[in-house]
N, C-alpha and C. Protein backbone atom coordinates (compact mmCIF):
# COMPACT_ATOMS: atom_id res chain seq x y z
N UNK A 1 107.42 144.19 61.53
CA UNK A 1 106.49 144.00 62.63
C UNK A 1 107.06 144.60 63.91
N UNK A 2 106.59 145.38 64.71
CA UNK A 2 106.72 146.05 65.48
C UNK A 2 106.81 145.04 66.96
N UNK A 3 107.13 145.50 68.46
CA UNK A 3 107.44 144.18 69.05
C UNK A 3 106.10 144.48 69.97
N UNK A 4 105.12 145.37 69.66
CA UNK A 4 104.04 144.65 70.33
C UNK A 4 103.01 144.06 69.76
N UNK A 5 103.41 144.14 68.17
CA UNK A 5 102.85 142.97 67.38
C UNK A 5 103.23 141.76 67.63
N UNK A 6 104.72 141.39 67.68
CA UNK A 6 105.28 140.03 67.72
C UNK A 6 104.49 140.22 69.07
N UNK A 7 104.24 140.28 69.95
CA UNK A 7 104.02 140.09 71.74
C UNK A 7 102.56 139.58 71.14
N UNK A 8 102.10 140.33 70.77
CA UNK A 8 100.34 140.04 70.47
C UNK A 8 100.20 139.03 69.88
N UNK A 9 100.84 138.57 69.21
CA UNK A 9 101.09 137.27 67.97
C UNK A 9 100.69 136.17 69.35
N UNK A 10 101.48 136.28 70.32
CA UNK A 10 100.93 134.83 71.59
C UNK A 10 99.55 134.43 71.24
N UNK A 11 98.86 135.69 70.88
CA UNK A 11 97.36 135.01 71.14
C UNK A 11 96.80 135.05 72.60
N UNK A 12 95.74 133.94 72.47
CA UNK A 12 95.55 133.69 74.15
C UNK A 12 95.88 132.48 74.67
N UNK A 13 97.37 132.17 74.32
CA UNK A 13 97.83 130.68 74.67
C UNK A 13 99.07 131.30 75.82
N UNK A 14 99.49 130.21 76.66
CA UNK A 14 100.46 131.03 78.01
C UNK A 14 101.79 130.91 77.26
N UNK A 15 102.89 131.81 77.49
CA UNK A 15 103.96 131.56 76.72
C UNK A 15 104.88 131.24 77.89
N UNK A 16 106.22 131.42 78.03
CA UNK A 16 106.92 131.07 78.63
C UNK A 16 107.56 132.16 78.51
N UNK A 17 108.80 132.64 79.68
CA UNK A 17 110.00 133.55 79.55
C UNK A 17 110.88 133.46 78.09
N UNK A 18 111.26 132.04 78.71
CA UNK A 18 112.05 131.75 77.36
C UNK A 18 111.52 132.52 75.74
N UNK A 19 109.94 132.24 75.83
CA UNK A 19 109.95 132.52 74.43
C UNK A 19 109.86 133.76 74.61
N UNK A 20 109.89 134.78 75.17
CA UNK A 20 110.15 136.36 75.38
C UNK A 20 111.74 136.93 75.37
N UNK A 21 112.08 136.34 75.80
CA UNK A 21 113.68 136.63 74.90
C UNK A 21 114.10 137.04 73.80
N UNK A 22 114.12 136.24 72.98
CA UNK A 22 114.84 136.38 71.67
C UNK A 22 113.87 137.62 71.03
N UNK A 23 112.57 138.03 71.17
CA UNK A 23 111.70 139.08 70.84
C UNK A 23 112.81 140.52 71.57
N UNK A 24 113.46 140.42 72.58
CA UNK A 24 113.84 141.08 73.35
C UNK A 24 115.37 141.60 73.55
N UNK A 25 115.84 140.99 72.12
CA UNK A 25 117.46 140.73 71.78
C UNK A 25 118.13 142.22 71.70
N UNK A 26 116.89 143.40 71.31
CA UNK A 26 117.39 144.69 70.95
C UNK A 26 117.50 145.82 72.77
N UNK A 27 117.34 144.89 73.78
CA UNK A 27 117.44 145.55 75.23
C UNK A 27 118.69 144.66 76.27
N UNK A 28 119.16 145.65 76.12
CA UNK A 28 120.22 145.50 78.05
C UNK A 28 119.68 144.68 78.74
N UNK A 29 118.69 145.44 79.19
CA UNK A 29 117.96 144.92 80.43
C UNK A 29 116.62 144.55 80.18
N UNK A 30 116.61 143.47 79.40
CA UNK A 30 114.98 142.85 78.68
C UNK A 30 114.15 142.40 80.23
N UNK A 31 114.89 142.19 81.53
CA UNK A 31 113.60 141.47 82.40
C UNK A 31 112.73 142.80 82.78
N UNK A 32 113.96 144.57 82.71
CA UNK A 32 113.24 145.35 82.75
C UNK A 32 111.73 145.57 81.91
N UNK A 33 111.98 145.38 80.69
CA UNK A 33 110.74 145.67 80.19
C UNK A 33 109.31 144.71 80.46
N UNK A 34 109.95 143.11 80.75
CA UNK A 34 109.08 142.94 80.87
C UNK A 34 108.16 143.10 81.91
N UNK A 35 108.71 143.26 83.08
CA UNK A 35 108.50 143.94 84.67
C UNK A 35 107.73 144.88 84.19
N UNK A 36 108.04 145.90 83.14
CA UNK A 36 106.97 147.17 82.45
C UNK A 36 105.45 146.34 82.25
N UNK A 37 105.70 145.85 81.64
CA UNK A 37 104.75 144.99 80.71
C UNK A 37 103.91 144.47 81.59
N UNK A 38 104.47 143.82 82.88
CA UNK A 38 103.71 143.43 83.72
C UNK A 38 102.96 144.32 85.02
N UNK A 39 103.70 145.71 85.08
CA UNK A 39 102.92 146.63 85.87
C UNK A 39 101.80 147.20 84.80
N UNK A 40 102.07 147.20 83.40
CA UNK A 40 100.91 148.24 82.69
C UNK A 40 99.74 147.28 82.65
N UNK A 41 99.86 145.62 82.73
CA UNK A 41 98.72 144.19 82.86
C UNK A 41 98.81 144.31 81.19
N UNK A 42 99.89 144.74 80.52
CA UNK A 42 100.17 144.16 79.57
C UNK A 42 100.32 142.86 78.98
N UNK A 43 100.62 141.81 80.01
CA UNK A 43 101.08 140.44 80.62
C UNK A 43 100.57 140.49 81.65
N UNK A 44 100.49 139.56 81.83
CA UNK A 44 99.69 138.61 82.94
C UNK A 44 100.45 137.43 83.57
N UNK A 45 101.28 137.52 85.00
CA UNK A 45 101.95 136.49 85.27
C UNK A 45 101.16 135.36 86.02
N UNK A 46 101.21 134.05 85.34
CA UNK A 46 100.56 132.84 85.79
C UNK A 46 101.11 132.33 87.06
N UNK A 47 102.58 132.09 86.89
CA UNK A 47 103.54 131.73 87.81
C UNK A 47 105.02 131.70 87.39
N UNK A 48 105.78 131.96 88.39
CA UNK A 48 107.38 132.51 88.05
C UNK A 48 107.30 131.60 86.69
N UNK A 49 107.64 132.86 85.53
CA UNK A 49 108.18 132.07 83.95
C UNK A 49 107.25 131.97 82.83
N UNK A 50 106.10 132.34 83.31
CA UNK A 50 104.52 131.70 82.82
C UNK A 50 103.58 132.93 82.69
N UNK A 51 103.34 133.13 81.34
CA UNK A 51 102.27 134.49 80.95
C UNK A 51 101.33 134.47 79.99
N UNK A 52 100.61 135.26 80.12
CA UNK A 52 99.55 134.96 79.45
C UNK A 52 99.49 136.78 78.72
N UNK A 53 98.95 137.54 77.93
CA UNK A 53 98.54 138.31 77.66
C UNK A 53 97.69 139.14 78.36
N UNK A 54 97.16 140.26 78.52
CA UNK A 54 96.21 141.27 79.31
C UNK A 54 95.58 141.22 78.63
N UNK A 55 94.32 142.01 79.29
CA UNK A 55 93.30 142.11 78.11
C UNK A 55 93.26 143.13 77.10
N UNK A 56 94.01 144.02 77.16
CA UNK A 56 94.58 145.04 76.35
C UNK A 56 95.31 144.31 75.20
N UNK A 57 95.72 143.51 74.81
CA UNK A 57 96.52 143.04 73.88
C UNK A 57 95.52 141.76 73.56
N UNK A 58 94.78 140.86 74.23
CA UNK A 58 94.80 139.68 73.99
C UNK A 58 93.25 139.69 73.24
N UNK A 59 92.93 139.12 71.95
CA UNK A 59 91.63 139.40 71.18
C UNK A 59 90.58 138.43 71.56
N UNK A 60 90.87 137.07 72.42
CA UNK A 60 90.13 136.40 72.39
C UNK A 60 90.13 135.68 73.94
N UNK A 61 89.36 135.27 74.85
CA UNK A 61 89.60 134.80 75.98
C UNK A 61 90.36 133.68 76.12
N UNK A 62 91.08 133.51 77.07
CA UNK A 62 91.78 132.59 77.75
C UNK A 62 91.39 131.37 77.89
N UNK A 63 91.32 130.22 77.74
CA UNK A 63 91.04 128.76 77.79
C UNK A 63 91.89 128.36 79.21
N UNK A 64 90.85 128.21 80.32
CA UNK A 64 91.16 127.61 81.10
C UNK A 64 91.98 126.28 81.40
N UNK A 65 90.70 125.39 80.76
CA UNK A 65 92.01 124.31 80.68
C UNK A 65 92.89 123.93 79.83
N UNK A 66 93.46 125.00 79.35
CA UNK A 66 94.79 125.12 78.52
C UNK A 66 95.31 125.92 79.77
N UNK A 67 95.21 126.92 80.24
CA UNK A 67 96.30 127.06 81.37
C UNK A 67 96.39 126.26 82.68
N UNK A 68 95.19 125.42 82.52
CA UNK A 68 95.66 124.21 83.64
C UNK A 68 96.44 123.10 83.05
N UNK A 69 96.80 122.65 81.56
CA UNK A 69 97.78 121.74 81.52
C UNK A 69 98.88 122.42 81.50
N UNK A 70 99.52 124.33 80.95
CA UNK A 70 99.84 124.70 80.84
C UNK A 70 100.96 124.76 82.00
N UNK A 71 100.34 125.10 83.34
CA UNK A 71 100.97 125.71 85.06
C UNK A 71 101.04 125.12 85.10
N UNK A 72 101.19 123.24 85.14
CA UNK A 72 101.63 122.07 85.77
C UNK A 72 101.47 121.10 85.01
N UNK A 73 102.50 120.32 84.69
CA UNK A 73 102.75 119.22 83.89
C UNK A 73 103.42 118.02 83.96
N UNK A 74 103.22 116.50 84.05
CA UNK A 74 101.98 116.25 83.29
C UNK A 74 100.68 116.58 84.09
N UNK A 75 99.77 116.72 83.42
CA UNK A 75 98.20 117.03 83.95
C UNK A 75 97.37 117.11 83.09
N UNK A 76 95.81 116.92 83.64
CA UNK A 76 94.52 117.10 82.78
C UNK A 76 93.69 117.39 83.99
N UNK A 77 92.52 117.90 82.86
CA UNK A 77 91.68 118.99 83.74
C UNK A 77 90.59 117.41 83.93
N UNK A 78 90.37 117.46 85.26
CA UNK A 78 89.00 116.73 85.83
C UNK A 78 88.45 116.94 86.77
N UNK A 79 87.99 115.52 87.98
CA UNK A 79 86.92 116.01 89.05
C UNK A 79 86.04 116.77 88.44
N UNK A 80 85.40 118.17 89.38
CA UNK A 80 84.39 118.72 88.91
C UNK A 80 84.39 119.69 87.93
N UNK A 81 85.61 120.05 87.67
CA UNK A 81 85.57 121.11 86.54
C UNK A 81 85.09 120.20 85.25
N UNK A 82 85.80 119.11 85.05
CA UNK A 82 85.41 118.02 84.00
C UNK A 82 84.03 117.97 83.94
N UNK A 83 83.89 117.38 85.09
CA UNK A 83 82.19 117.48 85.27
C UNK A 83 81.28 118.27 84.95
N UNK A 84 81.70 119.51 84.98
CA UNK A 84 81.05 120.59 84.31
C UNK A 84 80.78 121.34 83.53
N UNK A 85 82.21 120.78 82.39
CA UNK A 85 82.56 121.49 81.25
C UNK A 85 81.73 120.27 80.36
N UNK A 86 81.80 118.90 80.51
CA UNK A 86 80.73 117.86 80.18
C UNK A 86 79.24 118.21 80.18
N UNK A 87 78.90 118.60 80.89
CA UNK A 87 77.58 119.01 81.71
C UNK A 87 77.14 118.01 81.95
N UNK A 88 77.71 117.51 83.06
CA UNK A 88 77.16 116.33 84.11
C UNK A 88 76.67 116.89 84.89
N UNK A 89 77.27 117.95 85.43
CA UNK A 89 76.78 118.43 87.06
C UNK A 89 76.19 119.37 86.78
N UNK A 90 74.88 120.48 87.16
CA UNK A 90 74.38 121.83 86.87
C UNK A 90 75.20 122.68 87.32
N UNK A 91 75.35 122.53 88.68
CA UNK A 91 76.17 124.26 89.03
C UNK A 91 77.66 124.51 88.28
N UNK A 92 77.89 125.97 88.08
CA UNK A 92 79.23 126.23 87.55
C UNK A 92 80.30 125.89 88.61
N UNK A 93 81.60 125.56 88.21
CA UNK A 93 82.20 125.18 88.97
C UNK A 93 83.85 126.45 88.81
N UNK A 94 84.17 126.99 90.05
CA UNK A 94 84.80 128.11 89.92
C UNK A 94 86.50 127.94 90.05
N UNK A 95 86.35 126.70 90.50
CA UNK A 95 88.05 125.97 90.78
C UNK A 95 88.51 124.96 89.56
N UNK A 96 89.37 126.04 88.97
CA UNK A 96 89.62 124.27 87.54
C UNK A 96 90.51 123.44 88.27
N UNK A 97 90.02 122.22 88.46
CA UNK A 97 90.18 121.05 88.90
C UNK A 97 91.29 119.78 88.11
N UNK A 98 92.54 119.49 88.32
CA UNK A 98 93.12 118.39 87.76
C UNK A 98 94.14 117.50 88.52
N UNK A 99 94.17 116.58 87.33
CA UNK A 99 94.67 115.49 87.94
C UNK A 99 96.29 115.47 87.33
N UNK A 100 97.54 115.08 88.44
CA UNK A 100 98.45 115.57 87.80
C UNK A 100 99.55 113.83 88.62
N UNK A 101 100.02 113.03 88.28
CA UNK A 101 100.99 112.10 88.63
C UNK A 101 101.95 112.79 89.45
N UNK A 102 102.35 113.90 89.50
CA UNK A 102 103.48 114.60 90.51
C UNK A 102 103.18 115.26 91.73
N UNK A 103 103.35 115.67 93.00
CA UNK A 103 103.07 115.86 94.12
C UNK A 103 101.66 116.89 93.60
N UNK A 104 100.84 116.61 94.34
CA UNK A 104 99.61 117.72 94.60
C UNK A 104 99.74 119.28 94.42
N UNK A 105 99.54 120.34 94.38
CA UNK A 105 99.54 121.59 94.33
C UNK A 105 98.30 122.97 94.09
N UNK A 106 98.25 123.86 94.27
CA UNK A 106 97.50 124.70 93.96
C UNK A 106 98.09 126.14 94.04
N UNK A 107 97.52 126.63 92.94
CA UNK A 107 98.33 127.85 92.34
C UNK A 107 96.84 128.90 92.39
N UNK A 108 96.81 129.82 93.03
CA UNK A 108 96.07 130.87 92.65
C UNK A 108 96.49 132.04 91.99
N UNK A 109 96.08 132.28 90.74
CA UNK A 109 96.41 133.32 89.75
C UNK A 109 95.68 134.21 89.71
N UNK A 110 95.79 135.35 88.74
CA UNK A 110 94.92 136.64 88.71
C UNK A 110 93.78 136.35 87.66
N UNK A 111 93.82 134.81 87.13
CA UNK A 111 92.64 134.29 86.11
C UNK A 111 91.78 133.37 86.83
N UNK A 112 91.80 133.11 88.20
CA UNK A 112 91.59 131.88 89.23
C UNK A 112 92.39 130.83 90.07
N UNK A 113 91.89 130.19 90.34
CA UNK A 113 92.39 129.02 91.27
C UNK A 113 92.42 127.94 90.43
N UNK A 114 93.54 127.08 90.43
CA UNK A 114 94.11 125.87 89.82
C UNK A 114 94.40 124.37 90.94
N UNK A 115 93.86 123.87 91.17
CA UNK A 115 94.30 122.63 91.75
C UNK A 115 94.71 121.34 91.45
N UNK A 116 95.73 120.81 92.00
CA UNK A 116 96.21 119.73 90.99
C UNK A 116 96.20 118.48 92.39
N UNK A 117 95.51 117.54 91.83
CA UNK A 117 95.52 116.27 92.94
C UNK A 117 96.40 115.12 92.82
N UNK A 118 96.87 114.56 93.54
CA UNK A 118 98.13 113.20 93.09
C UNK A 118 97.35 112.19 92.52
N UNK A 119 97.73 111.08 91.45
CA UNK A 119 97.02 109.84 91.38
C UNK A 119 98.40 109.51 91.04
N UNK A 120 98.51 107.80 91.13
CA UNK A 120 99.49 107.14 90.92
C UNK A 120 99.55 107.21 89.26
N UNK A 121 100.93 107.23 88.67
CA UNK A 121 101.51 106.92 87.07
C UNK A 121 100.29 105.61 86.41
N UNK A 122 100.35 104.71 86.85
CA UNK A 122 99.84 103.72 86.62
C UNK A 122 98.34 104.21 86.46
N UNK A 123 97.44 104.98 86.98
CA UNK A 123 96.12 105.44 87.16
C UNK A 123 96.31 106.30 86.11
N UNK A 124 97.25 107.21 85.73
CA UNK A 124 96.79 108.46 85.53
C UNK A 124 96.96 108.90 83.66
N UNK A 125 97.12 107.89 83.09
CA UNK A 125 96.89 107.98 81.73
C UNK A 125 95.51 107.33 81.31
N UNK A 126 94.85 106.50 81.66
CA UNK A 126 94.04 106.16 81.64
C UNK A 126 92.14 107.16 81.20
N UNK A 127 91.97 106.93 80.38
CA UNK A 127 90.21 107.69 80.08
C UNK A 127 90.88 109.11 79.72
N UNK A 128 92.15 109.50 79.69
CA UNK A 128 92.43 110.89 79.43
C UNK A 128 92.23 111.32 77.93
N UNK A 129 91.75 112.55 77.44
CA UNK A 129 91.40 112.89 76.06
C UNK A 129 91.39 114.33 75.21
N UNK A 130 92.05 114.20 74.12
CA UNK A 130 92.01 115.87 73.45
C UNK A 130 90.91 116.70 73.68
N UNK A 131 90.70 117.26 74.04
CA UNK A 131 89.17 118.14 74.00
C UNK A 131 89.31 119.78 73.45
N UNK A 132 88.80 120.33 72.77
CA UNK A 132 88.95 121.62 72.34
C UNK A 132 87.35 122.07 72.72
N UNK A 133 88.17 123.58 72.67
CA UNK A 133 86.77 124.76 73.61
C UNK A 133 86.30 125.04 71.78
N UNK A 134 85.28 126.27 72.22
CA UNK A 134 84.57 126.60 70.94
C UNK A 134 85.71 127.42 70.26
N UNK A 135 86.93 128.26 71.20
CA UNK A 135 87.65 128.55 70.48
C UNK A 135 88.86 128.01 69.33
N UNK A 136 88.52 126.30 69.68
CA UNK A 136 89.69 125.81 68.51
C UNK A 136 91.00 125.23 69.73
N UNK A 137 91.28 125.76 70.39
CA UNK A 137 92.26 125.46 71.14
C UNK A 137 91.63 124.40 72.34
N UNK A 138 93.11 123.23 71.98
CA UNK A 138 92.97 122.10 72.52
C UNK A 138 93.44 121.37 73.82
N UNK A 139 93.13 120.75 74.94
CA UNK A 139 93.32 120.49 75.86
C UNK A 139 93.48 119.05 76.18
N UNK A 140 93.90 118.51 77.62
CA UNK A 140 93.68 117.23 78.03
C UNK A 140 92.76 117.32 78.90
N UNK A 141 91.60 116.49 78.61
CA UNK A 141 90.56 116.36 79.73
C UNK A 141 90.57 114.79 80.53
N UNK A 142 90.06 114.87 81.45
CA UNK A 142 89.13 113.21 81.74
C UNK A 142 87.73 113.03 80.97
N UNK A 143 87.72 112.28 80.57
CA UNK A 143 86.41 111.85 80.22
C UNK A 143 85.53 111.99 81.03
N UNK A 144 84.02 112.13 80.82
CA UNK A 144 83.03 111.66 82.19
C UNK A 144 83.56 110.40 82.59
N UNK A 145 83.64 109.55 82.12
CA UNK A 145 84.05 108.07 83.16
C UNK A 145 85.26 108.18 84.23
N UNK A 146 86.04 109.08 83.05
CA UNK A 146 87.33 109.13 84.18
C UNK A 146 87.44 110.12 85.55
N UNK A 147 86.65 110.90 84.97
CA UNK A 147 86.50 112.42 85.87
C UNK A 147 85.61 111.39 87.54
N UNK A 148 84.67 110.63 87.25
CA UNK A 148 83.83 110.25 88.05
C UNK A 148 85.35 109.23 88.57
N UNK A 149 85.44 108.48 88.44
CA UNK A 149 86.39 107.97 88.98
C UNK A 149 87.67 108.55 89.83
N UNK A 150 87.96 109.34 88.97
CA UNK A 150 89.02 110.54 89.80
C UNK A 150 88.46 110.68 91.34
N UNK A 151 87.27 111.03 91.01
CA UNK A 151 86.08 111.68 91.94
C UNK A 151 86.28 110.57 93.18
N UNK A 152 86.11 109.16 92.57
CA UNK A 152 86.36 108.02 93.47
C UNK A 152 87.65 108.20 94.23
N UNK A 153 88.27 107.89 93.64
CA UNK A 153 89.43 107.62 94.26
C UNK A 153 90.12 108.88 95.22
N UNK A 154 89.45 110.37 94.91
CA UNK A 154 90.19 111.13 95.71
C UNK A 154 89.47 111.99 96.66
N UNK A 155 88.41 111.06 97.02
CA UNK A 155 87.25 111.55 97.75
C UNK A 155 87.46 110.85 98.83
N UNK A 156 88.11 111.48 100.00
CA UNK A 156 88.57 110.56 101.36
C UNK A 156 87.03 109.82 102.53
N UNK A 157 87.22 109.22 102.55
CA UNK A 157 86.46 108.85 103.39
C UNK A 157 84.86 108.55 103.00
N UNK A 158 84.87 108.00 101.55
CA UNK A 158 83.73 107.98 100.50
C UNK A 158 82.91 106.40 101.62
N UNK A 159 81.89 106.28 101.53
CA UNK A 159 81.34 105.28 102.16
C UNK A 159 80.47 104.45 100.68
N UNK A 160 80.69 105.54 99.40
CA UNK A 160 79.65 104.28 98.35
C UNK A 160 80.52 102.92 98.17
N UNK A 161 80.24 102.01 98.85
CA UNK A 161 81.25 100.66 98.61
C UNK A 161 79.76 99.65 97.99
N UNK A 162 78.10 99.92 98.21
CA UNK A 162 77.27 99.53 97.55
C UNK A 162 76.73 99.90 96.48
N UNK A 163 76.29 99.10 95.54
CA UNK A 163 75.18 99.36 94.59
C UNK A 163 74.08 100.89 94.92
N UNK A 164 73.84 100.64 96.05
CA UNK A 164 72.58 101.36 96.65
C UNK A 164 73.28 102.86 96.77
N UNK A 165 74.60 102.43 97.58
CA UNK A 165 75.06 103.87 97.92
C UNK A 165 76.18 103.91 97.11
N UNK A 166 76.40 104.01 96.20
CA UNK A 166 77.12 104.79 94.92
C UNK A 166 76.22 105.02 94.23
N UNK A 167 74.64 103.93 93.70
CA UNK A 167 73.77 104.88 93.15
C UNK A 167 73.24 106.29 93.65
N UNK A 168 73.38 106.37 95.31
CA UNK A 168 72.95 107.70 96.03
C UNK A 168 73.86 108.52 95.63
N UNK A 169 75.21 108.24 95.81
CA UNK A 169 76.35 109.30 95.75
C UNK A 169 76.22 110.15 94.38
N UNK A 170 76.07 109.19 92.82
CA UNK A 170 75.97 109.72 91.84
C UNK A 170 74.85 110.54 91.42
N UNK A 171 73.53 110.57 92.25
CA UNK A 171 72.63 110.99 91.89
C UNK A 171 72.12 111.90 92.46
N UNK A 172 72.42 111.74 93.76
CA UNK A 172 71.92 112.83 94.76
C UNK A 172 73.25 113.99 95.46
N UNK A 173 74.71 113.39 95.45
CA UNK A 173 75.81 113.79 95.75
C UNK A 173 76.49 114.68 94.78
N UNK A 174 76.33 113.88 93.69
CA UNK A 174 76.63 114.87 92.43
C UNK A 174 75.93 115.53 91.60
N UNK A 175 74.72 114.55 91.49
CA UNK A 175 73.48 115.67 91.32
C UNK A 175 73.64 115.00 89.70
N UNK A 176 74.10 113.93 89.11
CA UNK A 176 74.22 113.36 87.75
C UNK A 176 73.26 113.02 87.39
N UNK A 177 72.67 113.13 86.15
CA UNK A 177 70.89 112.88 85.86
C UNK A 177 71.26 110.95 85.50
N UNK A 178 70.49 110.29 85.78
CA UNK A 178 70.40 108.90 85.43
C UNK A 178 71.10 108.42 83.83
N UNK A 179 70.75 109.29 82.65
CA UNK A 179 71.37 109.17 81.60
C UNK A 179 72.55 109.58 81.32
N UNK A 180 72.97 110.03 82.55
CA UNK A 180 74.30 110.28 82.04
C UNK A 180 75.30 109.02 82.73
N UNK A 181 74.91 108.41 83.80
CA UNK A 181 75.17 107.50 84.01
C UNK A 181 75.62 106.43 83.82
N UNK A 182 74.14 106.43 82.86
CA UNK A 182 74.39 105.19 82.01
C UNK A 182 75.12 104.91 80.57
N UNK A 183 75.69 106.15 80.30
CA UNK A 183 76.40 106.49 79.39
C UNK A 183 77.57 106.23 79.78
N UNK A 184 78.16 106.17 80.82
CA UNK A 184 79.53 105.99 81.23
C UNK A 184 80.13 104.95 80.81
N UNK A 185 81.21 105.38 79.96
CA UNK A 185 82.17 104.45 79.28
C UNK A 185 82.31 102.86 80.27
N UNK A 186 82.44 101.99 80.72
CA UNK A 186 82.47 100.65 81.28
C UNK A 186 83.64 100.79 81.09
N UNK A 187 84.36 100.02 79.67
CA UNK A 187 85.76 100.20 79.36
C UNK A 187 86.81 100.82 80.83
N UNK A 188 86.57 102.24 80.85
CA UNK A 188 87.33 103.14 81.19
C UNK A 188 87.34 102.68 82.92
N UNK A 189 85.95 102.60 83.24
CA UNK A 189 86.03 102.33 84.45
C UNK A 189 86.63 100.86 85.01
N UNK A 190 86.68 99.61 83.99
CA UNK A 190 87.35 98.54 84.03
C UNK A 190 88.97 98.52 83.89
N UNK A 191 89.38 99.70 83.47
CA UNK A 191 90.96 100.26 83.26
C UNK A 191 91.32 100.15 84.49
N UNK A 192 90.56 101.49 85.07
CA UNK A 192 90.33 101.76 86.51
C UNK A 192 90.58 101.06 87.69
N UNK A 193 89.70 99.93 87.78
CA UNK A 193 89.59 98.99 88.59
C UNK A 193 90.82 98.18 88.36
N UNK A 194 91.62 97.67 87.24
CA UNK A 194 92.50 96.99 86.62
C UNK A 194 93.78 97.24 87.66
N UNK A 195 93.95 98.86 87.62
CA UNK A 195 95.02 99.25 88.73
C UNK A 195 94.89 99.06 90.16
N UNK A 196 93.84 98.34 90.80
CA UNK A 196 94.18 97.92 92.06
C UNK A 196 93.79 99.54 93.10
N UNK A 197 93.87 100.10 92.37
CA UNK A 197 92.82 101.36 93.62
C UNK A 197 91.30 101.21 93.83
N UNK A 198 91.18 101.68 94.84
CA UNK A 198 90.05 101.45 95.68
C UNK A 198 89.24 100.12 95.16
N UNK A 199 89.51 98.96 95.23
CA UNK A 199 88.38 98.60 93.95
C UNK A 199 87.09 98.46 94.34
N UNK A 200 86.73 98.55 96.03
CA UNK A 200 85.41 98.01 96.56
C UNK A 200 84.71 99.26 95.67
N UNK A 201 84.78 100.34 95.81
CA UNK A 201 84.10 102.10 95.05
C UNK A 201 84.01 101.00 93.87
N UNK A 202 85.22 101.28 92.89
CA UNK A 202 85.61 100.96 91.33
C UNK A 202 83.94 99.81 91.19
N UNK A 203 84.03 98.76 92.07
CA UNK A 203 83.55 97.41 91.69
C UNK A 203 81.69 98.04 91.97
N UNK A 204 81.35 98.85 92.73
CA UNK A 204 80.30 99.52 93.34
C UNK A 204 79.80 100.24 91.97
N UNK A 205 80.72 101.00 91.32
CA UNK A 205 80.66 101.83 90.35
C UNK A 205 80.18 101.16 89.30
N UNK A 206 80.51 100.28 88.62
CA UNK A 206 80.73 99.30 87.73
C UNK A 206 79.10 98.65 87.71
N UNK A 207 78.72 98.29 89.13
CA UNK A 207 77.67 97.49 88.77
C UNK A 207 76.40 98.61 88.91
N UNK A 208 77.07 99.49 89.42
CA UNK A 208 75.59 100.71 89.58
C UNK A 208 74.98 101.02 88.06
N UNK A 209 76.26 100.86 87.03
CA UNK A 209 76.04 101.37 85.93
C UNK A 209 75.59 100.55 85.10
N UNK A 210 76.03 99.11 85.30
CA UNK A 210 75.14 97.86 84.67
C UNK A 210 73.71 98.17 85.47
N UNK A 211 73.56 98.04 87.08
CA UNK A 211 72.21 97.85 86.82
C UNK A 211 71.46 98.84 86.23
N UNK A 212 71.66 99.93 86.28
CA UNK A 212 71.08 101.42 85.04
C UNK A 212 70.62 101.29 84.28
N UNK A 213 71.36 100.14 83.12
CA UNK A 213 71.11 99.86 81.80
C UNK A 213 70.21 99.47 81.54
């Protein structure tokens, strides 16, 4: 196998430096080539260490939120990207959106914009779940329950603390059709509330979705 077979072998999953090495055992100066690799967009650098394939090499598209748990870890993809990859919300959403326990961040790459928001350890395992695209390759998402919640808690200066106005927020703010609403896991959002954040929202949330039912 030739070594831009082994290179192609990545697929469209992000690799790491590390695993470009040992492919690279027969060069002096292996960061040279890959520096090649990366002027011809042979590779694709995510962030110092972090690559993805070009489109010249790579057979199948890129899974977003596989390179959002990928660039920052721990994390899962939510807020509105969740929201949208669910199809809660209509419009496309152009920022993949997640939730990450370690300081906040945002990374803009040559595949998009990545944002990562703080929630406390204690919050942030909670409603999280495997999800795979149509391509097979698998991710961490929020659930709709959790994603909406995320939504709660990191939405500054949110005023739904009622029935009335969290039913406005979800319906007219996010634009969520009524059935999807009422679909919202309870469970997840009772996790939620369990941790002591926001709970007036959490407790607002909770009963908007009982009265729905």
């Amino acid at each position: 196998m030739t070594l831009d077979q082994q290179v192609r072998a990545f697929g469209s999953v992000p690799f790491s430096h590390g695993s470009l090495m040992p492919l690279l055992h027969d060069y002096k100066r292996p960061n040279d080539k890959i520096a090649r690799w990366l002027a011809d967009g042979q590779l694709v650098q995510l962030r110092r260490g972090l690559y993805v394939l070009g489109n010249g090499w790579r057979s199948a598209p890129v899974s977003l939120p596989l390179l959002a748990n990928a660039l920052m870890g721990p994390s899962y993809v939510s807020l509105e990207f969740a929201l949208g990859w669910h199809g809660l919300i209509p419009e496309g959403v152009q920022e993949v959106s997640s939730v990450t326990s370690r300081r906040g961040r945002l990374f803009d790459t040559p595949l998009g914009r990545f944002s990562y928001a703080h929630v406390p350890l204690a919050w942030f395992a909670i409603g999280v779940r495997m999800e795979s695209g149509q391509d097979g390759v698998s991710f961490l998402m929020a659930s709709p329950a959790k994603a909406i919640c995320d939504k709660l808690v990191l939405t500054r200066r949110l005023q739904a603390v009622s029935v009335k106005s969290m039913r406005v927020f979800l319906l007219e703010d996010l634009r969520l059709e009524p059935e999807a609403v009422r679909a919202l896991d309870q469970a997840v959002i009772r996790d939620c509330f369990a941790t002591g954040h926001k709970p007036r929202h959490l407790q607002a949330l909770q009963k908007c979705v009982e009265a729905m039912q």
